[in-house]
Protein backbone atom coordinates (compact mmCIF):
# COMPACT_ATOMS: atom_id res chain seq x y z
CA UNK A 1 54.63 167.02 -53.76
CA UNK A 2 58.20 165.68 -54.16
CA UNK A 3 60.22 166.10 -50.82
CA UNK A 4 63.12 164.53 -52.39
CA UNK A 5 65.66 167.54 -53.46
CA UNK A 6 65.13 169.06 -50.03
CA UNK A 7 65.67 165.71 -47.94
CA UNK A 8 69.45 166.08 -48.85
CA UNK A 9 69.88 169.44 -48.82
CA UNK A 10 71.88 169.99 -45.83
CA UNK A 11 74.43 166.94 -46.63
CA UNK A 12 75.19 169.03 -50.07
CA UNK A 13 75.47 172.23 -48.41
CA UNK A 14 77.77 170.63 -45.98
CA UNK A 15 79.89 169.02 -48.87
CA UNK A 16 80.02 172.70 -50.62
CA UNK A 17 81.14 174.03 -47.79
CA UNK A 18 83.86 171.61 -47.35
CA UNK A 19 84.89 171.98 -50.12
CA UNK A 20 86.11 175.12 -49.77
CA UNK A 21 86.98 174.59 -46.38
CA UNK A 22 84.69 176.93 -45.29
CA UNK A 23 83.35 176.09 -41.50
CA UNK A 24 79.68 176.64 -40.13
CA UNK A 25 80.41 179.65 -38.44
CA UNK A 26 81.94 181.10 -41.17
CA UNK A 27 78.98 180.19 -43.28
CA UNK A 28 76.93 181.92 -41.26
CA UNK A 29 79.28 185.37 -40.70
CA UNK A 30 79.41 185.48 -44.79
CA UNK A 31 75.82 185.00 -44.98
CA UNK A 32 75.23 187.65 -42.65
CA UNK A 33 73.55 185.22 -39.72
CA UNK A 34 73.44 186.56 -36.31
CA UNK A 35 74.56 183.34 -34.54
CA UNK A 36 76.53 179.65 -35.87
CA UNK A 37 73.36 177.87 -34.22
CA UNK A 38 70.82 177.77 -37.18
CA UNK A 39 73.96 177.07 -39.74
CA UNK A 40 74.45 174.48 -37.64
CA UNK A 41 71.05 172.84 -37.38
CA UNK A 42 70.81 173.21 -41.18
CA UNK A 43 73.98 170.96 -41.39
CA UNK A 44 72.56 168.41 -39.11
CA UNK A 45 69.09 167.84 -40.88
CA UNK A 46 67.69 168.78 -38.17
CA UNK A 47 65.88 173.33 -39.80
CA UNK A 48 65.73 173.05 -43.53
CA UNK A 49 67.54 175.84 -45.38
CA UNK A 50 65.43 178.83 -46.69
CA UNK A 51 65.51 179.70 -50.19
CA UNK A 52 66.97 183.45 -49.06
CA UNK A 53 69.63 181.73 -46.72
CA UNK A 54 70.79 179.70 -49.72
CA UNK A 55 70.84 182.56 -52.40
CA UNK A 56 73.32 184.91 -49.40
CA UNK A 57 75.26 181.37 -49.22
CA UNK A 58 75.62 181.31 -52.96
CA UNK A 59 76.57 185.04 -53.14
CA UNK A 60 78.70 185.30 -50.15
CA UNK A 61 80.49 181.77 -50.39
CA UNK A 62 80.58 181.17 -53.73
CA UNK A 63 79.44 177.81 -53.73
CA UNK A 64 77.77 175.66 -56.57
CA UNK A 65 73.69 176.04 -55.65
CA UNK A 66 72.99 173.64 -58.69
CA UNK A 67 74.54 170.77 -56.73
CA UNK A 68 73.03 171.82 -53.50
CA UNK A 69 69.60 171.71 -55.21
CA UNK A 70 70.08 169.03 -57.78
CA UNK A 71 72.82 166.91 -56.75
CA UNK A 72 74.33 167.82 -60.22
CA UNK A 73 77.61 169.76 -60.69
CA UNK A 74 77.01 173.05 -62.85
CA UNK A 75 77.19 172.35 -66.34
CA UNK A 76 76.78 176.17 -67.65
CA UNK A 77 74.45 177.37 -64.94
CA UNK A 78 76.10 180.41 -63.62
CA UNK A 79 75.58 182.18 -60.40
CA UNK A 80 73.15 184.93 -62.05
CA UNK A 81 71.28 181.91 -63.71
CA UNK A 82 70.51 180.70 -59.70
CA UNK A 83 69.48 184.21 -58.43
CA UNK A 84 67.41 184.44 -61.76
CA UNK A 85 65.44 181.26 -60.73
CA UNK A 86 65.63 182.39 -57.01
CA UNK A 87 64.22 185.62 -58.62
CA UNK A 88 61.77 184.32 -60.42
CA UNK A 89 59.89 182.04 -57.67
CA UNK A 90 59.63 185.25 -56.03
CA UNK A 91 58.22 187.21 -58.09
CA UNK A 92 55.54 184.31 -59.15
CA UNK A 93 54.83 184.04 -55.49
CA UNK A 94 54.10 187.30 -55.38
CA UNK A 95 51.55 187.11 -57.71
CA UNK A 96 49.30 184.62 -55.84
CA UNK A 97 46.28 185.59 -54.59
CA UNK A 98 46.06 187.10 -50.82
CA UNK A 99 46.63 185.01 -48.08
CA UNK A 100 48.21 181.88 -50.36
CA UNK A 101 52.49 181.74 -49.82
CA UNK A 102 54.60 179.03 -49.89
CA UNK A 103 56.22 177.13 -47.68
CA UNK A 104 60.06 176.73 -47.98
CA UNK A 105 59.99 173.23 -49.42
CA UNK A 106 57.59 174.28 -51.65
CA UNK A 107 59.96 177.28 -52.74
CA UNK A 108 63.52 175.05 -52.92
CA UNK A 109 60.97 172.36 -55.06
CA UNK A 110 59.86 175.19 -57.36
CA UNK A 111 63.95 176.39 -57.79
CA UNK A 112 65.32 173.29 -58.51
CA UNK A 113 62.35 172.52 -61.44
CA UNK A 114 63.40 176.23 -62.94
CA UNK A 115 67.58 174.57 -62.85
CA UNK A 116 66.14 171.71 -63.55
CA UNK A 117 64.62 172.97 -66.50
CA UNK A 118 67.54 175.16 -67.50
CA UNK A 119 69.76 172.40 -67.48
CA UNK A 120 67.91 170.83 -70.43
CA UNK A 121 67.34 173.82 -72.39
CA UNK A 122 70.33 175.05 -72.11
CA UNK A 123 69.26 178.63 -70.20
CA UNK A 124 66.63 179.75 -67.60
CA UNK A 125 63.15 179.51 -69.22
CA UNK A 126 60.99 182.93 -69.12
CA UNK A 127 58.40 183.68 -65.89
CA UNK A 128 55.66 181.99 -67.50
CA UNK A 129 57.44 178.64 -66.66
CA UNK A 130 58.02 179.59 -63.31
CA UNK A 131 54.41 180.55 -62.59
CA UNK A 132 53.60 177.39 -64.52
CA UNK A 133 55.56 175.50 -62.04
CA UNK A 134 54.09 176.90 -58.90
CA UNK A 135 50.77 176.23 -59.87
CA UNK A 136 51.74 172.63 -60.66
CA UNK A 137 52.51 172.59 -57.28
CA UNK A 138 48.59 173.39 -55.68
């Protein structure tokens, strides 16, 4: 599997949050994080950022999850369309059989094919796609 939209995950969330001057710690307080320390490490490279950390980042800060997954800009992909994908890779992982999850990279990989996908058609494709995706990925 494709490590590449994770590996520079934490360099766009950085550059969101910059952008709207937003600092770690405040990150972290919006997102309803007990301590700075993990926003921090997420910022650094050095913990990846969860798939539920993002989507209370996206709600609480506002901030464009397309480019944080993509490394595209929005082009028509709202906020809703992101907690629809975020949505859906939960609900498809909830259908896999006992005892099989997945990991986190395997979750951001599986959100950014659903935007990815979205971006081209123009809207977020049904759950079929996303459960289409996910097994693409065993």
């Amino acid at each position: 599997m494709s490590t590449d939209c994770v590996d520079d995950l934490h360099i766009r969330l950085r550059e969101e949050l910059e952008r709207f001057n937003i600092s770690a710690a405040e990150a972290s307080r919006r997102a309803g994080e007990k301590s700075g320390n993990r926003m921090r490490e997420i910022l650094t490279g050095r913990q990846r950022l969860s798939a539920e950390l993002l989507g209370r980042l996206v709600v609480s800060c506002n901030i464009d999850a397309n480019y944080v997954l993509t490394g595209q800009r929005e082009t028509g992909l709202s906020v809703d369309s992101v907690k629809a994908a975020l949505q859906m890779v939960a609900d498809a992982e909830a259908g896999l059989p006992d005892g099989n999850f997945l990991l986190d990279t395997e979750r951001i990989d599986a959100i950014c094919a659903i935007l990815k996908t979205a971006q081209s058609l123009g809207h977020i494709p049904d759950k079929s796609a996303a459960i289409a995706v996910l097994m693409s990925m065993r």
